[in-house]
Structure formats: C-alpha cells, structure tokens
Protein backbone atom coordinates (compact mmCIF):
# COMPACT_ATOMS: atom_id res chain seq x y z
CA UNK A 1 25.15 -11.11 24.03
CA UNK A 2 28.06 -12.19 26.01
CA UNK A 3 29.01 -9.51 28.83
CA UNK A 4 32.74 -7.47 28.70
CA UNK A 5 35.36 -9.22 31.29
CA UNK A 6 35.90 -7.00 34.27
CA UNK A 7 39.04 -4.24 33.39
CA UNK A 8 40.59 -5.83 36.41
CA UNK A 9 41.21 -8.77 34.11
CA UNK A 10 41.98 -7.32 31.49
CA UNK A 11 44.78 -5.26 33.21
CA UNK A 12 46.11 -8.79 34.80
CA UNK A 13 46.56 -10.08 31.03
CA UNK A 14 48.50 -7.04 30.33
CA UNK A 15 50.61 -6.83 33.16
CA UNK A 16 51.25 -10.99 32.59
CA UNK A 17 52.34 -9.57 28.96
CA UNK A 18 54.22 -6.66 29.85
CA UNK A 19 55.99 -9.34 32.33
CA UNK A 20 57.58 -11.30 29.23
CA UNK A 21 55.03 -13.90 28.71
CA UNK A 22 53.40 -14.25 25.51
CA UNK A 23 49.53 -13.96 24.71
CA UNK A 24 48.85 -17.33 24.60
CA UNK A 25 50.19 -17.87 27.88
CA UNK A 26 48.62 -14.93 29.66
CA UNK A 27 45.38 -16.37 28.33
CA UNK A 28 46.02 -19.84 29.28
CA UNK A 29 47.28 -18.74 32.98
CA UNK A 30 43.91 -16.46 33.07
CA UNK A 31 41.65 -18.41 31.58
CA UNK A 32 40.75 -16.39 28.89
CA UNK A 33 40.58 -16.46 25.13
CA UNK A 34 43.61 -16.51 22.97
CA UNK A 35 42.36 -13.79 20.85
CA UNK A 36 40.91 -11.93 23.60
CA UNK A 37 44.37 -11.10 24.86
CA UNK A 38 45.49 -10.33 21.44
CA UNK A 39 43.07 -8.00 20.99
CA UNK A 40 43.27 -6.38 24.30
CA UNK A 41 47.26 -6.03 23.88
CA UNK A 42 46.74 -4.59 20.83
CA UNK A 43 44.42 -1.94 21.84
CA UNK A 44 46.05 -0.70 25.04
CA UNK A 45 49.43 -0.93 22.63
CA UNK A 46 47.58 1.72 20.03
CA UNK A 47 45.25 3.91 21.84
CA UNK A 48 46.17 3.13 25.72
CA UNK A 49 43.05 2.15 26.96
CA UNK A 50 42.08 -0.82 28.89
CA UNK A 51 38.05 0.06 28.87
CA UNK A 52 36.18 -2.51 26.16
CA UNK A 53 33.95 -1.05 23.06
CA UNK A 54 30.34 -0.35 23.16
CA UNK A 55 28.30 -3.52 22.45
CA UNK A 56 25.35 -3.92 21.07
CA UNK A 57 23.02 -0.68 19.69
CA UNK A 58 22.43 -0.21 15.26
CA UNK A 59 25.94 -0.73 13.62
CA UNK A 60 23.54 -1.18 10.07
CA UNK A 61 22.11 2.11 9.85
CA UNK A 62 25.07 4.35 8.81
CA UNK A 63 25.09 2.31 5.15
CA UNK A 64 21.28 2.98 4.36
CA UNK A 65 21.49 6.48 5.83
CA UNK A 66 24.14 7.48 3.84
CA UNK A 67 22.07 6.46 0.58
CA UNK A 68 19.09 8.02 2.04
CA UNK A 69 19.78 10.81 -1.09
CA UNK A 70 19.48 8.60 -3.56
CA UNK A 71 17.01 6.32 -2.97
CA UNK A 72 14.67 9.46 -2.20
CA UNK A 73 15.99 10.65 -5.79
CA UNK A 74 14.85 7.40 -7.36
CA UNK A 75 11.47 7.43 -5.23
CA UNK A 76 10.90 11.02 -6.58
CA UNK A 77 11.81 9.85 -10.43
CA UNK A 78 9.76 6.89 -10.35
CA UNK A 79 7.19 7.32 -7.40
CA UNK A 80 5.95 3.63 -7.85
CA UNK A 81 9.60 1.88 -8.03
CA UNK A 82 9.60 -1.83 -6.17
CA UNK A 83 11.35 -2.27 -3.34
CA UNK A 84 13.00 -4.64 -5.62
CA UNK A 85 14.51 -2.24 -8.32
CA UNK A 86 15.76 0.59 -5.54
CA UNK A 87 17.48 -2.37 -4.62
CA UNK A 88 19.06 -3.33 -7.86
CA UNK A 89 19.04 0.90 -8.64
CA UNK A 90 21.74 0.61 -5.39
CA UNK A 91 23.54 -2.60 -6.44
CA UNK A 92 24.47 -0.86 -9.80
CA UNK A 93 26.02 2.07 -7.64
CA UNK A 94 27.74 -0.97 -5.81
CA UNK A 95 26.16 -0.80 -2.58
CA UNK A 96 24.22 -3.98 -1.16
CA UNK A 97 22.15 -3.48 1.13
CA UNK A 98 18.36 -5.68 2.24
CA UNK A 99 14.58 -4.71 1.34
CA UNK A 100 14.58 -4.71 5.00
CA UNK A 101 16.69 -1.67 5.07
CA UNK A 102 15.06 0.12 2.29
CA UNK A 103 11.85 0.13 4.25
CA UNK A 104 13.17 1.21 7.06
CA UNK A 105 14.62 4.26 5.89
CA UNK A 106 11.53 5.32 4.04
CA UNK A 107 8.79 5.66 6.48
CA UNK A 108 11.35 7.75 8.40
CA UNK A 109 11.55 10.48 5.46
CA UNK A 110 9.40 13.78 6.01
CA UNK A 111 9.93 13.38 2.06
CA UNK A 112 8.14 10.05 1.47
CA UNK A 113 4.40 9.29 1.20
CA UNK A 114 3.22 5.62 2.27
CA UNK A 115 0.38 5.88 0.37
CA UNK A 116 0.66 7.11 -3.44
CA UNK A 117 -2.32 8.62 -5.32
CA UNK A 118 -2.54 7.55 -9.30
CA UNK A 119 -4.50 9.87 -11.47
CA UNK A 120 -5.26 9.43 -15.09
CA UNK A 121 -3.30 11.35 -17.71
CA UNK A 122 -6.19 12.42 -19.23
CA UNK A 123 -7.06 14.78 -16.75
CA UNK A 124 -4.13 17.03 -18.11
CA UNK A 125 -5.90 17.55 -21.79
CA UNK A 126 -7.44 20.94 -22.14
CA UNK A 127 -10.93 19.47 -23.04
CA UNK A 128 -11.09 17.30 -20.28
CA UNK A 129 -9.49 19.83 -17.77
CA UNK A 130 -12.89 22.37 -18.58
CA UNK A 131 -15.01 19.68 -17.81
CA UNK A 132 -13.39 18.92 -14.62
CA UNK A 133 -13.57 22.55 -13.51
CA UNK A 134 -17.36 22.56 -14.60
CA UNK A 135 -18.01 19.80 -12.89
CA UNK A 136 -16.30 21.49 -9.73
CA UNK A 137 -17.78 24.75 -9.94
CA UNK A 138 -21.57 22.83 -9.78
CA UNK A 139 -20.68 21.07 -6.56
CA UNK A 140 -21.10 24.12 -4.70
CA UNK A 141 -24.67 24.76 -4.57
CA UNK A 142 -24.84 21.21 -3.74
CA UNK A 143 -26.92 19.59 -0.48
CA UNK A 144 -24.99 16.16 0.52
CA UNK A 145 -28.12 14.65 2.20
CA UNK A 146 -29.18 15.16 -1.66
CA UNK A 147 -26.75 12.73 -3.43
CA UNK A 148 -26.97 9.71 -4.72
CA UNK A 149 -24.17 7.97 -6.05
CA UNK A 150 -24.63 5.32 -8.41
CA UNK A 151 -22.03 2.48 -9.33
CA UNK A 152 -22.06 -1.24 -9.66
CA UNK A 153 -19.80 -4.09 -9.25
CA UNK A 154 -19.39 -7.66 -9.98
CA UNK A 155 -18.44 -11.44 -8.63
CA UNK A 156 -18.01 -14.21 -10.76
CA UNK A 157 -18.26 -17.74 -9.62
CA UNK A 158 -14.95 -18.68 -10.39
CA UNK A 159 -13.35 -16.25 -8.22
CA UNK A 160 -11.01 -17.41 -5.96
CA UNK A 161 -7.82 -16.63 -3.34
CA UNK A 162 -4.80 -16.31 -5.30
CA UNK A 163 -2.52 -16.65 -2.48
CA UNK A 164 -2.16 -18.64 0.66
CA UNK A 165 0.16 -20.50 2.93
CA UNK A 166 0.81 -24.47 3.18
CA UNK A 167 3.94 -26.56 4.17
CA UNK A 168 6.96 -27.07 2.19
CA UNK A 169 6.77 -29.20 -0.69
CA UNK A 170 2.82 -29.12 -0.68
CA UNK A 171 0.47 -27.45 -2.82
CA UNK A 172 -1.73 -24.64 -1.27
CA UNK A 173 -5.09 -24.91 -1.04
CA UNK A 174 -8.13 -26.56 -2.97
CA UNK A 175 -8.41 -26.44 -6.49
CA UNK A 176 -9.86 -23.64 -7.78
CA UNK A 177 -12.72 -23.25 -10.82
CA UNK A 178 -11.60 -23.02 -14.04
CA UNK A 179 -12.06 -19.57 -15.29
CA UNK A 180 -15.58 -20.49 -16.90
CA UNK A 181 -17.81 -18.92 -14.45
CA UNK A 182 -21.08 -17.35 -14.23
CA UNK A 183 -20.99 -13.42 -13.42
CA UNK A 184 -23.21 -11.72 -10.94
CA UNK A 185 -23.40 -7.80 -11.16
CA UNK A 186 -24.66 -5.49 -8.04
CA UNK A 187 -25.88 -2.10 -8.69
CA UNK A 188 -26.87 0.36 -5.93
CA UNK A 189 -26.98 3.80 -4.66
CA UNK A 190 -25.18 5.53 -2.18
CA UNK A 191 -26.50 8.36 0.00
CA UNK A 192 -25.07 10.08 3.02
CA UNK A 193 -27.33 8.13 5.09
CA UNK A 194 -26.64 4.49 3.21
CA UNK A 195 -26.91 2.31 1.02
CA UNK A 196 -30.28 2.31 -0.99
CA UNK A 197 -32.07 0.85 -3.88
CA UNK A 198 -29.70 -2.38 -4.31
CA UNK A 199 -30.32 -5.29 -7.17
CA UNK A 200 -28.49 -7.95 -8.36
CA UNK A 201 -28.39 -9.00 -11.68
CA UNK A 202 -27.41 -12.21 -13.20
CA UNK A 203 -25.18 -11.27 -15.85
CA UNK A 204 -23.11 -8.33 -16.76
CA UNK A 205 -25.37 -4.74 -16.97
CA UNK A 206 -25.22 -2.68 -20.61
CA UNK A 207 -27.96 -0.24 -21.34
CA UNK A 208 -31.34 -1.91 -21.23
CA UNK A 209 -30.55 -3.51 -18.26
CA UNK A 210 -29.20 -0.15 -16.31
CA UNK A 211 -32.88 1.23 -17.75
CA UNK A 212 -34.85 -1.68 -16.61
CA UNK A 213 -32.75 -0.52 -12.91
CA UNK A 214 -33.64 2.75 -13.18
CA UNK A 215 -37.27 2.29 -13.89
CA UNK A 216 -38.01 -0.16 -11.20
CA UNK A 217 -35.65 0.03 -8.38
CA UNK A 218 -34.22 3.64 -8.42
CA UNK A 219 -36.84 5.62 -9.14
CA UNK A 220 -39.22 4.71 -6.55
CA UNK A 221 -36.67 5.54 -4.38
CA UNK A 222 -36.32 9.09 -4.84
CA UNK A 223 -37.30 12.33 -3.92
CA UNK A 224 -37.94 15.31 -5.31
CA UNK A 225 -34.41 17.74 -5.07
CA UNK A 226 -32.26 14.58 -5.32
CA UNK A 227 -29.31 14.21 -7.12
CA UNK A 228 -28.15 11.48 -9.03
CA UNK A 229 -24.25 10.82 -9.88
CA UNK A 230 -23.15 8.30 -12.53
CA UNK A 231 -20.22 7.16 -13.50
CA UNK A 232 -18.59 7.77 -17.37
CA UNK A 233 -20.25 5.25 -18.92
CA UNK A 234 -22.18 4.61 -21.89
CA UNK A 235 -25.36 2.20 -19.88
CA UNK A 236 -25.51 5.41 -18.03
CA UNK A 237 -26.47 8.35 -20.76
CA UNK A 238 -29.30 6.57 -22.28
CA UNK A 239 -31.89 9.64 -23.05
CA UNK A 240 -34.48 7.22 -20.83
CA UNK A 241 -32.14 6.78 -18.09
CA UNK A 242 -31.96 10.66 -17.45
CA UNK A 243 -36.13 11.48 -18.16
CA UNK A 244 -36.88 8.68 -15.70
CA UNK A 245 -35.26 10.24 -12.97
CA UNK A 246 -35.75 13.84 -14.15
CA UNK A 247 -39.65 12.77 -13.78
CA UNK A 248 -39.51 12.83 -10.63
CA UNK A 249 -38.20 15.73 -9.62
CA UNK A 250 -34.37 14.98 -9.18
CA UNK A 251 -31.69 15.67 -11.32
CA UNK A 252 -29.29 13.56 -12.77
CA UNK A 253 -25.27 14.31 -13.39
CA UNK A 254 -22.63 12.40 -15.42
CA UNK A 255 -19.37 12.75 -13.22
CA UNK A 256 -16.65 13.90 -15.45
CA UNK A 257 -13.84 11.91 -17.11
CA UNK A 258 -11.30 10.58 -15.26
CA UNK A 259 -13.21 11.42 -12.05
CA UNK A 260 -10.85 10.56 -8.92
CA UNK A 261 -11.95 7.89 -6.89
CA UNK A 262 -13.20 10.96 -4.10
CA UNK A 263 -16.10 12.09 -6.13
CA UNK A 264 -17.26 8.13 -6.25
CA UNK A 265 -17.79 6.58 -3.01
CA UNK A 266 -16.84 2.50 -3.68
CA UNK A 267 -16.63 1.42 -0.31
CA UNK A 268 -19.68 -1.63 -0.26
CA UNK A 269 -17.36 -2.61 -3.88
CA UNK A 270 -14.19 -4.22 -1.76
CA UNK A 271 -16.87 -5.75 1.08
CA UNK A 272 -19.26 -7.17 -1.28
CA UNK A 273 -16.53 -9.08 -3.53
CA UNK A 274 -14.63 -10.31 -0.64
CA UNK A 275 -18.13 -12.02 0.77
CA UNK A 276 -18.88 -13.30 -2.48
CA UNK A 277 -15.21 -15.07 -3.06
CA UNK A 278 -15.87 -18.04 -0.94
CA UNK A 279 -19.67 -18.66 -2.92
C-alpha cells in the first residue's frame, strides 16, 4: 500500500493553485501526480480539509452484512442450500457478491449451525414415534459396560480416490478398476471398552451368514447380563440369531427405525474403509 504524501505537500499544491496555476502545473512543479492534485483541490474545494482518507481496513463487508437477513432467511428455508444457490438466491435480488463472502458471514451468525443434523422423516409417523419412545424408555435401566453394539461394513476392491490434484492439462492420477470388484464385508462389536469379536467375510452378509457370525464369533464372546444392539435389518431378526445369544445369558435388542446415528457407534466404519481404499 502506497503511504499518504505529507499535508505539508499537499497544502503547497493548493497554495500553487490558489496562486493561479493550474493542476497540472502544480503537480509538475511538485512532483506529484496529475490526478493527485485534482483530487486534493477538489476535496479541500468541497469539505475544506487538507487531511487524506483512511486507507486500508474491510471496505467489502458493508454489502454482505447488509444481506446478512436474507441469506439467514434462505439458510433457515432450506437448511442444506449450496453455497452456490445463496449465491444465485442473491443474484436474482441483484446483488453480486463471492462464495468467499457468503462464508464469511455465516460462521459469524449466533443463528447458523456449521454442522447440520439430517434425520429421517419417518421418525415423525405415529407408529414409528411409539417405538422410538419405547426404545428410549428401556435405555434407562441400562449398564454401558453392558453393551454391545453390532454393525458391519464393507470395501470393495475397486474402490478408489475420486478426487486429487495434478498439473494443468494432465490427467490425475492412475487409472482406477473398473467397477467389477470383489466385496469384503467386516462385522464386529462395539463395547465401551473396544472393539470385540471382529470377522471378515468375503462377500456381502444376509442371514445365514450373520447366523454363522453369531454362532461362532459373538457368542463366545459374551457374558452373562450383556446386551446386544442391532441394527434394523432383516440378517439381524432371524429367530436363531436372538436364541443364540439369549443362551447365554445376554439379551438381545433391535434398535428402532430410523435410529440416529447416536444410538449406533460407527466410528472403526470411516477408519476401516479409508485403510482398505489403497488394497
């Protein structure tokens, strides 16, 4: 940023000027810019002062702060609008401003959430609703050392990065596997204490295979006074699944529909894949 000239100067130039010579000699006898003394006999001509303007400092703010309003209004309509269509939302109102802009307004909003929560719409149906509040009212006799939550995930062998970074005019990357690929599924459970009875099976899991699981890697696992949570899923309701583990001693619950993601601990599910994406 180029520093203000000295007032001294700048009352020289307008003394020069208020001595009949023009602008453009003033500057050329000072050394100065043409349109520097313009401006400078311009503003001491309509406000009197000699003293420059502030420099510098957030001259972009005022325009997104005075559509702060609306975009929270859109935000609040549609809680899982783009960056990209608040942006054309604004352009239709005929103000232009940068993505840039948008985001920096938002995260300064006592009104705005970074992170949004998405819950099914079933959970709103009456018969669903019941079994959610059944399914709360049973958690509170509940032990946590007790649990065991049960879920599985997947890789496939033709899993790969779907973005990346590479010069200009080059493509990124290796070539990837065509979408033919073999599928590997990992089931485990999940107490308080870790991770326990894991298996990998080649293939994806239905119902015999989620028995043959429970027979001989689950069960030997637990304890009398467990707990075991499943997901919503058919595999898991077999009558065999639920006498296996009732055999020996635990119980054995079904979360309920549209469970949110709170109830079912998936945090090995992001590691896991992301390991198995280079194999």
């Amino acid at each position: 940023m180029v520093p203000d000239l000295s007032i001294d100067l700048r009352k020289h130039v307008l003394a020069a000027v208020a001595g009949r010579m023009s602008c453009r000699e003033a500057a050329a006898h000072f050394r100065v810019g043409v349109s520097s003394a313009i401006r400078w006999v311009a503003q001491a001509r309509r406000t009197g002062e000699v003293t420059p303007k502030p420099q510098g400092g957030d001259r972009r703010s005022r325009a997104i702060e005075g559509q702060a309003e609306r975009i929270l209004a859109l935000i609040a309509t549609k809680p899982d609008n783009t960056l990209e269509e608040l942006k054309a939302a604004l352009a239709a109102d005929g103000h232009t401003l940068q993505r840039l802009r948008i985001v920096t307004l938002l995260p300064a909003s006592e009104d705005h959430a970074q992170k949004k929560t998405v819950y099914a719409t079933e959970q709103e149906r009456p018969d669903v609703l019941k079994k959610r509040e059944e399914w709360s009212d049973g958690q509170i006799g509940l032990d946590p050392a007790r649990l065991i939550f049960i879920d599985e995930t997947w890789a496939s062998t033709n899993m790969a990065r779907m973005r990346g970074r590479a010069p200009r005019g080059h493509r990124c990357g290796p070539p990837s596997r065509t979408a033919v690929g073999r599928r590997t599924t990992f089931v485990a459970g999940l107490r308080l204490s870790g991770m326990v009875a894991p298996m990998v099976l080649d293939g994806p899991i239905n119902g015999l295979a989620f028995q043959a699981y429970v027979d001989q890697v689950l069960v030997p696992e637990l304890r009398e006074g467990d707990v075991v949570v499943m997901d919503n899923l058919g595999s898991h309701k077999g009558a065999g699944v639920r006498a296996a583990i009732e055999a020996t001693g635990a119980s054995s619950f079904i979360s309920r529909p549209t469970a949110p993601i709170s109830i079912r601990s998936r945090t090995p599910s992001p590691n896991s894949k992301r390991c198995c994406a280079p194999l």
